[in-house]
Protein backbone atom coordinates (compact mmCIF):
# COMPACT_ATOMS: atom_id res chain seq x y z
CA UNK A 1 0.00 0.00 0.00
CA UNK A 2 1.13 3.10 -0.62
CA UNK A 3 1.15 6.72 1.06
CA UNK A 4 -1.27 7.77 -1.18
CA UNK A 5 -3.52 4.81 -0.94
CA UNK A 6 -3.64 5.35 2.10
CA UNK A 7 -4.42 9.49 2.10
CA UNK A 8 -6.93 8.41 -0.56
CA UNK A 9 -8.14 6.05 1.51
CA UNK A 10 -9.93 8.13 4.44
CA UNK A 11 -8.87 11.75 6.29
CA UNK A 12 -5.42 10.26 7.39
CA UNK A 13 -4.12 13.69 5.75
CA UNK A 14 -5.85 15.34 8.53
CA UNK A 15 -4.31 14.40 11.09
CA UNK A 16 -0.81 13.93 10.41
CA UNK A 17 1.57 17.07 10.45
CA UNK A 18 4.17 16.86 7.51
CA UNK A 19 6.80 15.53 9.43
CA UNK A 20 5.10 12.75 10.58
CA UNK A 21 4.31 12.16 6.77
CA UNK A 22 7.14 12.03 5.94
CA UNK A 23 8.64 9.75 7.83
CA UNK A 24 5.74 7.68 7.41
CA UNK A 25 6.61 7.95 3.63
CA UNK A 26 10.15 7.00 4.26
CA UNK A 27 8.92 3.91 6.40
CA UNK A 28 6.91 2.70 3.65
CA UNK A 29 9.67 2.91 0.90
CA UNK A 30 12.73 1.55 3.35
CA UNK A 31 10.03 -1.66 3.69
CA UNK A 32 11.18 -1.28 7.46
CA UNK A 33 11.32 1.07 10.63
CA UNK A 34 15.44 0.03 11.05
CA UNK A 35 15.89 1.03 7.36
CA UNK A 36 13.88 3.96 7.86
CA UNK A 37 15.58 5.19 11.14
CA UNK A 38 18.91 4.76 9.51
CA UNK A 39 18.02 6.89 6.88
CA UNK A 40 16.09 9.89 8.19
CA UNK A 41 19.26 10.29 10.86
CA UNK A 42 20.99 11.53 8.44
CA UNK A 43 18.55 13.67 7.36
């Protein structure tokens, strides 16, 4: 599923402040939280 699937899919956009989007958005594309904390550390 993707992020948009799942904006599309109800008012998730509602509630979630951009940063919290986007690191949602990273979670979904590293296909893991580890992967995903590894990479937005260096952000």
């Amino acid at each position: 599923m993707t992020v948009r699937q799942l904006l599309e899919g109800g008012r998730i956009d509602q509630r979630l402040k951009l940063r919290e989007l986007h690191v949602l958005s990273t979670v979904v594309g590293c296909g893991s939280m580890v992967k995903a904390a590894g990479q937005l550390a260096g952000c």
